[in-house]
Structures are given as C-alpha cells and as structure tokens.
C-alpha atoms as a PDB file:
ATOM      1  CA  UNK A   1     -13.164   9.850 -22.234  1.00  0.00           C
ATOM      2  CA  UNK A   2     -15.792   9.769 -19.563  1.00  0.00           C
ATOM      3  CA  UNK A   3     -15.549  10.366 -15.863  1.00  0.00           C
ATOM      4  CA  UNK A   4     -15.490   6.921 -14.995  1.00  0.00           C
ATOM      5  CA  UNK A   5     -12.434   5.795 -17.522  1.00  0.00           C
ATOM      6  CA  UNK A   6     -10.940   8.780 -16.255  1.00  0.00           C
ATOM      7  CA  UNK A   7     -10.866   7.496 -12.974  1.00  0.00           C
ATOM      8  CA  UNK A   8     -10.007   3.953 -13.449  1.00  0.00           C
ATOM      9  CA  UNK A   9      -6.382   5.707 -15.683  1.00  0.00           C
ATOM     10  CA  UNK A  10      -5.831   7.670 -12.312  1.00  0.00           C
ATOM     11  CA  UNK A  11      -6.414   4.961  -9.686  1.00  0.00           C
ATOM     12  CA  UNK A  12      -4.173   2.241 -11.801  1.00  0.00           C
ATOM     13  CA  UNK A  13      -1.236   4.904 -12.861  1.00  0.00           C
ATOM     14  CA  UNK A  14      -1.828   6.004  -8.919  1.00  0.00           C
ATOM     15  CA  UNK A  15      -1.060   2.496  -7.640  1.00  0.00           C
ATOM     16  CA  UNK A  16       0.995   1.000  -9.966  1.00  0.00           C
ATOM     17  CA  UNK A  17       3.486   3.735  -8.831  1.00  0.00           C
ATOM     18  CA  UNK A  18       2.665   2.406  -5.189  1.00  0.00           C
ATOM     19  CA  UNK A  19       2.970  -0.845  -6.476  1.00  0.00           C
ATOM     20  CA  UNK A  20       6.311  -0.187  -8.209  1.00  0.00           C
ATOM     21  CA  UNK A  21       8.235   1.498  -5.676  1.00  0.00           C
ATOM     22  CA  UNK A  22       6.250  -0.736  -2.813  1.00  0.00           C
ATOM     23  CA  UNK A  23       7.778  -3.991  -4.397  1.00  0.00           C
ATOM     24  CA  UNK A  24      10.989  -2.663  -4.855  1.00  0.00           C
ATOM     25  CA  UNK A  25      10.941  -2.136  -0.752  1.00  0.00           C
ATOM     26  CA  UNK A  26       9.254  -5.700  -0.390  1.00  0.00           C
ATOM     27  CA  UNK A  27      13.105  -7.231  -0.136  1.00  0.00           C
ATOM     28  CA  UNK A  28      14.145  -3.994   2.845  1.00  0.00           C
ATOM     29  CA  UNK A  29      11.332  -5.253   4.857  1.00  0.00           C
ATOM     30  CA  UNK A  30      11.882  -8.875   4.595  1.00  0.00           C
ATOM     31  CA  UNK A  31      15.772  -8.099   5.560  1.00  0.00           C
ATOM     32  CA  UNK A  32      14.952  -5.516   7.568  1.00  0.00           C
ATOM     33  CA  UNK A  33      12.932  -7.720   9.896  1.00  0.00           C
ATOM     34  CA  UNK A  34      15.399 -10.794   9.923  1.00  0.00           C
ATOM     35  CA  UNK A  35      17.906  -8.030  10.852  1.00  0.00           C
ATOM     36  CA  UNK A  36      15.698  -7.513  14.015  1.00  0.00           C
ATOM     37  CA  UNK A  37      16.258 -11.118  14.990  1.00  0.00           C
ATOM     38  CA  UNK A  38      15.179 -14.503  13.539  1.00  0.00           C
ATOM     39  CA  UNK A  39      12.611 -16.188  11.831  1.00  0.00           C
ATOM     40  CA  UNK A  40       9.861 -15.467  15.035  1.00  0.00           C
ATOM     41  CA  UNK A  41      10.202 -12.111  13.892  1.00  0.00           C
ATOM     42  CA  UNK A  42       9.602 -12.045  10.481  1.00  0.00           C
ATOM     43  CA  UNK A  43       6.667 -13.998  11.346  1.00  0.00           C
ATOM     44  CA  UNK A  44       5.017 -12.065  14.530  1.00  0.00           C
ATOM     45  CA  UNK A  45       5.755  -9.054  12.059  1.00  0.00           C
ATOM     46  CA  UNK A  46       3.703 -10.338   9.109  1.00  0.00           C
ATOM     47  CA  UNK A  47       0.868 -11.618  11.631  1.00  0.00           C
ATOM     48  CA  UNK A  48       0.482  -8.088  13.143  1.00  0.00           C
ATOM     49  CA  UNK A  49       0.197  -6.979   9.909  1.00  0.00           C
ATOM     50  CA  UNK A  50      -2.074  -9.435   8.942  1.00  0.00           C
ATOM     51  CA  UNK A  51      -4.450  -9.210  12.306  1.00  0.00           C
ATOM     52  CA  UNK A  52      -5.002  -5.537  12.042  1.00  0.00           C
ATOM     53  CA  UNK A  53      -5.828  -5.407   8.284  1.00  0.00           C
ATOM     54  CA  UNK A  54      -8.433  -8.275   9.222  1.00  0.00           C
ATOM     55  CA  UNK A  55     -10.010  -6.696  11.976  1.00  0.00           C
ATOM     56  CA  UNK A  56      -9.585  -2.378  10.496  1.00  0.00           C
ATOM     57  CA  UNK A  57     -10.871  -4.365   6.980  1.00  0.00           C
ATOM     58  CA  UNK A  58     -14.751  -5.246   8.605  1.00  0.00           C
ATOM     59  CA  UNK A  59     -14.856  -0.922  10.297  1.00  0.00           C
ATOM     60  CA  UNK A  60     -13.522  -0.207   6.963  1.00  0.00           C
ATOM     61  CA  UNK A  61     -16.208  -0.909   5.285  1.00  0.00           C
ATOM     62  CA  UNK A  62     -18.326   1.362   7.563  1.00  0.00           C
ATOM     63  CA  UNK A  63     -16.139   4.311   7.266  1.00  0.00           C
ATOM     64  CA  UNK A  64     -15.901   4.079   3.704  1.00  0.00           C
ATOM     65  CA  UNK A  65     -19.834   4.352   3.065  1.00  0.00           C
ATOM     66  CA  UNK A  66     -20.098   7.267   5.187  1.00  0.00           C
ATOM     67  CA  UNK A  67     -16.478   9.452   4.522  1.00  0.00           C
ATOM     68  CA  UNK A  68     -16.361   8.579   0.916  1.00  0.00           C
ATOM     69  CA  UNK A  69     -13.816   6.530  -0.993  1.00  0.00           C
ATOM     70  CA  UNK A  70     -11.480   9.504  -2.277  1.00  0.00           C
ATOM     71  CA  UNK A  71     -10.913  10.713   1.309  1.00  0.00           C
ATOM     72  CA  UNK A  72     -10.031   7.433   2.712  1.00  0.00           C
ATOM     73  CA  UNK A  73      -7.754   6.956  -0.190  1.00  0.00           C
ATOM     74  CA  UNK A  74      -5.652   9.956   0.181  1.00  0.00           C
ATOM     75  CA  UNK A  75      -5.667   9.768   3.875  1.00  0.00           C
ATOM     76  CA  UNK A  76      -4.677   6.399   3.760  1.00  0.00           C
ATOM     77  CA  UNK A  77      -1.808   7.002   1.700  1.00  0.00           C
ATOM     78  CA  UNK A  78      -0.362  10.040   3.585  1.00  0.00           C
ATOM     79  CA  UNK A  79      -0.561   8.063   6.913  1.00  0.00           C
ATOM     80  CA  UNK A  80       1.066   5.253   4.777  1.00  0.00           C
ATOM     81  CA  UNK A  81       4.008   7.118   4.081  1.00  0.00           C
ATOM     82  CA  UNK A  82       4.244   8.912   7.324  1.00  0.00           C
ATOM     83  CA  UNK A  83       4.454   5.179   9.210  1.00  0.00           C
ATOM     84  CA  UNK A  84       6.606   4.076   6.494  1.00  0.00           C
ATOM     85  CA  UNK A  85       8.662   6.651   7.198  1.00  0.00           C
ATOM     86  CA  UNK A  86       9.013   6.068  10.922  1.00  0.00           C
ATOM     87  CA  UNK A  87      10.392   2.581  10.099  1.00  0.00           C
ATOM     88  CA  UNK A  88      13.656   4.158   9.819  1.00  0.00           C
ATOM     89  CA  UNK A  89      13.330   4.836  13.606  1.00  0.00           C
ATOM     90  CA  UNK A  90      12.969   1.360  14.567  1.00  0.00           C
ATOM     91  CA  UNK A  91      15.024  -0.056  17.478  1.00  0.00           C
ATOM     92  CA  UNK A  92      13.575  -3.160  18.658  1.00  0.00           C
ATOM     93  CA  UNK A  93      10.906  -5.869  17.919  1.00  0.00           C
ATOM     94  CA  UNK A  94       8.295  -3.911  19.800  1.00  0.00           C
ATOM     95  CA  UNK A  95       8.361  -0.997  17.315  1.00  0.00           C
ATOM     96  CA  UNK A  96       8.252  -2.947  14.605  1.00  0.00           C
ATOM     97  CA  UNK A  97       5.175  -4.730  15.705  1.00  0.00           C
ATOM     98  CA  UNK A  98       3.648  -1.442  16.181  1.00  0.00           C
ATOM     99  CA  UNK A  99       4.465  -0.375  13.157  1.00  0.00           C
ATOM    100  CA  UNK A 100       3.179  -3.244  11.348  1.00  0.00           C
ATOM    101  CA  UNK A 101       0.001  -2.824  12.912  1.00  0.00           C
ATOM    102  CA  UNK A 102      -0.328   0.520  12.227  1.00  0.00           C
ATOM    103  CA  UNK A 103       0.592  -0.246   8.414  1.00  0.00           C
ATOM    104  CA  UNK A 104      -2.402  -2.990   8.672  1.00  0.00           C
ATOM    105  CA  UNK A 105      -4.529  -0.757   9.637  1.00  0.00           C
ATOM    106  CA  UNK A 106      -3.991   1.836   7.143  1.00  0.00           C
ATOM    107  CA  UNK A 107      -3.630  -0.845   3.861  1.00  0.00           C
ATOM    108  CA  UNK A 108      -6.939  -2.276   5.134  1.00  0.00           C
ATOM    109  CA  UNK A 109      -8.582   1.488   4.886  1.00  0.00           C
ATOM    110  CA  UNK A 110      -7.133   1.668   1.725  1.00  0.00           C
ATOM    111  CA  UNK A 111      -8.088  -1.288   0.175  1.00  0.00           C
ATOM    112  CA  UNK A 112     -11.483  -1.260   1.020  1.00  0.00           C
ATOM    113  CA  UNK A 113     -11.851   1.806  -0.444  1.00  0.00           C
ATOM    114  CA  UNK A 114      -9.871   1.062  -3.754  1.00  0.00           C
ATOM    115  CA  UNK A 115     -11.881  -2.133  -4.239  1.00  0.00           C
ATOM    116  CA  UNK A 116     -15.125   0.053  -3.558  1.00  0.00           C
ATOM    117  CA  UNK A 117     -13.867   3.265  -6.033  1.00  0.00           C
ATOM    118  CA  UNK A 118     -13.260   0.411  -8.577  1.00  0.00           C
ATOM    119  CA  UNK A 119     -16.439  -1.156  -8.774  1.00  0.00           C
ATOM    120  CA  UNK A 120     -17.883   1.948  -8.797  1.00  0.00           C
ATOM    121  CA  UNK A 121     -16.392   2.890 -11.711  1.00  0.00           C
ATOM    122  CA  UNK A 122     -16.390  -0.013 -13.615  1.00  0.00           C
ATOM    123  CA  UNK A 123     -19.307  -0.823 -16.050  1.00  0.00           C
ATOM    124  CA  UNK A 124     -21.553  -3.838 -14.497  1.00  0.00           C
ATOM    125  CA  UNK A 125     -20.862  -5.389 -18.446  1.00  0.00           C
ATOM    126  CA  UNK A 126     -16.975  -5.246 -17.978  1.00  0.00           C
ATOM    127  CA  UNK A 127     -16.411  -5.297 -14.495  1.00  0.00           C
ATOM    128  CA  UNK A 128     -14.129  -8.420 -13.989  1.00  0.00           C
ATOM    129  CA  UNK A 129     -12.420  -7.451 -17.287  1.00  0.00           C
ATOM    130  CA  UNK A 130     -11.271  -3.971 -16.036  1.00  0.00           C
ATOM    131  CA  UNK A 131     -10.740  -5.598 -12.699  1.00  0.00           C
ATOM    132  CA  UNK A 132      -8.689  -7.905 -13.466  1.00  0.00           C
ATOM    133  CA  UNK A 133      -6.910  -6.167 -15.797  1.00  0.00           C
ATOM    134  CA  UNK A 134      -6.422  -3.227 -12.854  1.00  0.00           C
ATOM    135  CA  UNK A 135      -4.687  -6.988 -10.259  1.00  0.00           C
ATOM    136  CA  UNK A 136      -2.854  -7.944 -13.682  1.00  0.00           C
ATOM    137  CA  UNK A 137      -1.152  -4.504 -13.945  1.00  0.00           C
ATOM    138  CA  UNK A 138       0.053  -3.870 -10.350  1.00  0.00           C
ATOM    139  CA  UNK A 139       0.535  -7.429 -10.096  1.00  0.00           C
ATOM    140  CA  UNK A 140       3.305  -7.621 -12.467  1.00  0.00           C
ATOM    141  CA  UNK A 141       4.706  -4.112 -11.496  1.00  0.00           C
ATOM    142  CA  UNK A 142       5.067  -5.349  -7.866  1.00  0.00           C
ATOM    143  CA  UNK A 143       6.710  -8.585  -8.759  1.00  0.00           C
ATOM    144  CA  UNK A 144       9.505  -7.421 -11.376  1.00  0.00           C
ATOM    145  CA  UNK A 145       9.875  -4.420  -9.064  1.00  0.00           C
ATOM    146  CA  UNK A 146      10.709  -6.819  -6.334  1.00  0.00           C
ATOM    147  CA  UNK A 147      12.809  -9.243  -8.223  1.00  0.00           C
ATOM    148  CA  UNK A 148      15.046  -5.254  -9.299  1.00  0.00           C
ATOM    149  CA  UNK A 149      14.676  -4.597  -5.361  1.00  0.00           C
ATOM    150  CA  UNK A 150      16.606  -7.713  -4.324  1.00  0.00           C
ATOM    151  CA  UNK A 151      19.733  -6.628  -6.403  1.00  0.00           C
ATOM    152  CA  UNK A 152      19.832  -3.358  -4.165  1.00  0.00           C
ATOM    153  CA  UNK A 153      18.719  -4.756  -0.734  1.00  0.00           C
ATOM    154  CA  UNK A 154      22.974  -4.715   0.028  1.00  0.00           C
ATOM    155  CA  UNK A 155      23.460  -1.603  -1.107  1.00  0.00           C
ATOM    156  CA  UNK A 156      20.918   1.254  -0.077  1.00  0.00           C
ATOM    157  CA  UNK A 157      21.034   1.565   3.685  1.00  0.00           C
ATOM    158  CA  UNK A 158      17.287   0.842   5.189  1.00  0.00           C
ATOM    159  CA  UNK A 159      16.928   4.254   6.927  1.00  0.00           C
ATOM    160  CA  UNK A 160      17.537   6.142   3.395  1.00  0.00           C
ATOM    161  CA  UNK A 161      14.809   3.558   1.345  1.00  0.00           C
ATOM    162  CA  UNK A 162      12.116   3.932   4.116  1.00  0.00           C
ATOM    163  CA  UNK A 163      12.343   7.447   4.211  1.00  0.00           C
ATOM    164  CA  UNK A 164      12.855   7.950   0.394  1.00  0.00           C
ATOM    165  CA  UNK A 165      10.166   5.624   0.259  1.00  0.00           C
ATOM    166  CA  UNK A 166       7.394   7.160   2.497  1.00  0.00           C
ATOM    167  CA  UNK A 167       7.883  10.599   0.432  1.00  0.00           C
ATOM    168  CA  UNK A 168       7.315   8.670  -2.908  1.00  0.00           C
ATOM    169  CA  UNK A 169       4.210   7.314  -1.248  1.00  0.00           C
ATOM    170  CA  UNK A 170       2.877  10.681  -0.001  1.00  0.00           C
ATOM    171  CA  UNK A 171       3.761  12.527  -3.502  1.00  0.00           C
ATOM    172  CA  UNK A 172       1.967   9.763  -4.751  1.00  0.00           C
ATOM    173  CA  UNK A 173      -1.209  10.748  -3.580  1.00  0.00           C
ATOM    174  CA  UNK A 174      -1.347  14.025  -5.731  1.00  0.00           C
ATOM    175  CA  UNK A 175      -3.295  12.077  -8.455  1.00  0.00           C
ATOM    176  CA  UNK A 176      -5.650  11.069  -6.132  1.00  0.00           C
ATOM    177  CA  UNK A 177      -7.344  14.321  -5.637  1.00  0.00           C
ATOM    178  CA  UNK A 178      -7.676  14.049  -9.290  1.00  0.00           C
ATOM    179  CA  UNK A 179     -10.396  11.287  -9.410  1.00  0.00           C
ATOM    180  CA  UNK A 180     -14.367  12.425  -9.023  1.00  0.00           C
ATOM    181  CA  UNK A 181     -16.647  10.474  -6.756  1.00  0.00           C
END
C-alpha cells in the first residue's frame, strides 16, 4: 500500500470515529442548548458557531501552509476535546456562546487542514472519487449515529456524555500521528 493510501485509511478510520461518536452527541447539544432557554438560544448558539468557523476558516488557510496539516490536525482535535469537555461546566447562555465560538474556531482549523491533507493525498485521476467516497463514509456514520443518539438523549446525563465525549475525541487523535506529510 503506498504512503498516500495509507494516509487516506488513517484520516477516514480517524474521523469516522469523530464522526460516530460526534453524531451520537449531535441530539445532547441540540437539548442541551434548548435546556439553556428557548429557541433564541439554540440559534445565537449555532450562529457563534457558525461566525467563528467563517472568519478562523480564511487565517486557517494561512496557518495551515506554514505549520503543516498533521499538526493542525492533532492540535485541533485535543483542543476539541478539551472545550468539549468544558461544556459540562456550562451555567448560562454566555458560556455557551463562548464555547461555541471556541468550538468554531477549532472545527474551522481542522477542516481546513483535513480538506488540504486530503487532496494532498489523493491522486489528481481519482480525486473526487476518493473524496467523495471519504463525505459518503462519515456522512452516513454521523447520521445513523445521530438517529442511535436520540434514543439516549433521556437517559445519559449531559455532564457524563460531554466529558466521556471530549476523552473519545482526544484518544482519537492517536492515529493521527500515524499519517506522513
């Protein structure tokens, strides 16, 4: 197998793990933040999200060229599970916009780099193909993993899946240091 295959197994088992267990948690959040008050909430918390992964996305782009994909990756994902983690602590709306912003920040790092790694690796010939297959794969882990999430939303308390959660995602970064730039 060469290098590049090798790296395209690791990335894709790497995330669809992240994937899996971050669809299960997709149901938490979404309860989680209607728990924190109404509608407004849910919403302020998904544009924070949303505004910080816009703006971190375009310096992402920067940072990735000059500190390498693989570093941004697995710094990415620790960070990622540390914040994830620290939505356990969460008292009021404030926090969780914080959070959230954080979180934007950091998925924007990461994704820029993933998308970057992947075309790097991916033969000019079958590019789309191995992209595509790559969205198709964590695609369909996220969603069933969410639709399994929803039946335990009721019954795991939110403290014990964040924190549970943000280890799986920092564990998760082992294969990471696996891949060769």
């Amino acid at each position: 197998m060469t290098k590049n295959r090798r790296n395209y197994h690791i990335l894709t088992l790497t995330n669809a793990v992240g994937a899996m267990f971050g669809g299960f948690s997709v149901p938490f959040f979404l309860v989680f933040f209607f728990e924190l008050g109404d509608a407004s909430v849910l919403g302020m918390a998904i544009a924070a999200q949303g505004i910080a992964a816009a703006v971190a996305s375009y310096y992402a782009g920067r940072y990735v060229d000059s500190w390498g994909r693989k570093p941004i990756m697995i710094w990415s994902s620790v960070f990622a599970g540390l914040v994830v983690m620290l939505y356990s602590l969460v008292a009021n709306v404030w926090h969780l916009i914080v959070l959230q912003g954080l979180i934007g920040i950091i998925t924007a790092m990461y994704t820029v780099a993933e998308q970057v790694f992947l075309a790097d690796i991916t033969e000019k010939n079958s590019r789309g193909r191995d992209t595509g297959r790559y969205i198709m794969i964590l695609g369909v882990i996220m969603a069933v993993s969410s639709l399994i999430g929803g039946f335990f939303v009721n019954t795991i308390s939110f403290k014990a899946i964040f924190i549970i959660f943000g280890v799986i995602f920092i564990l998760d970064t082992i294969p990471l240091f696996w891949l060769e730039e």
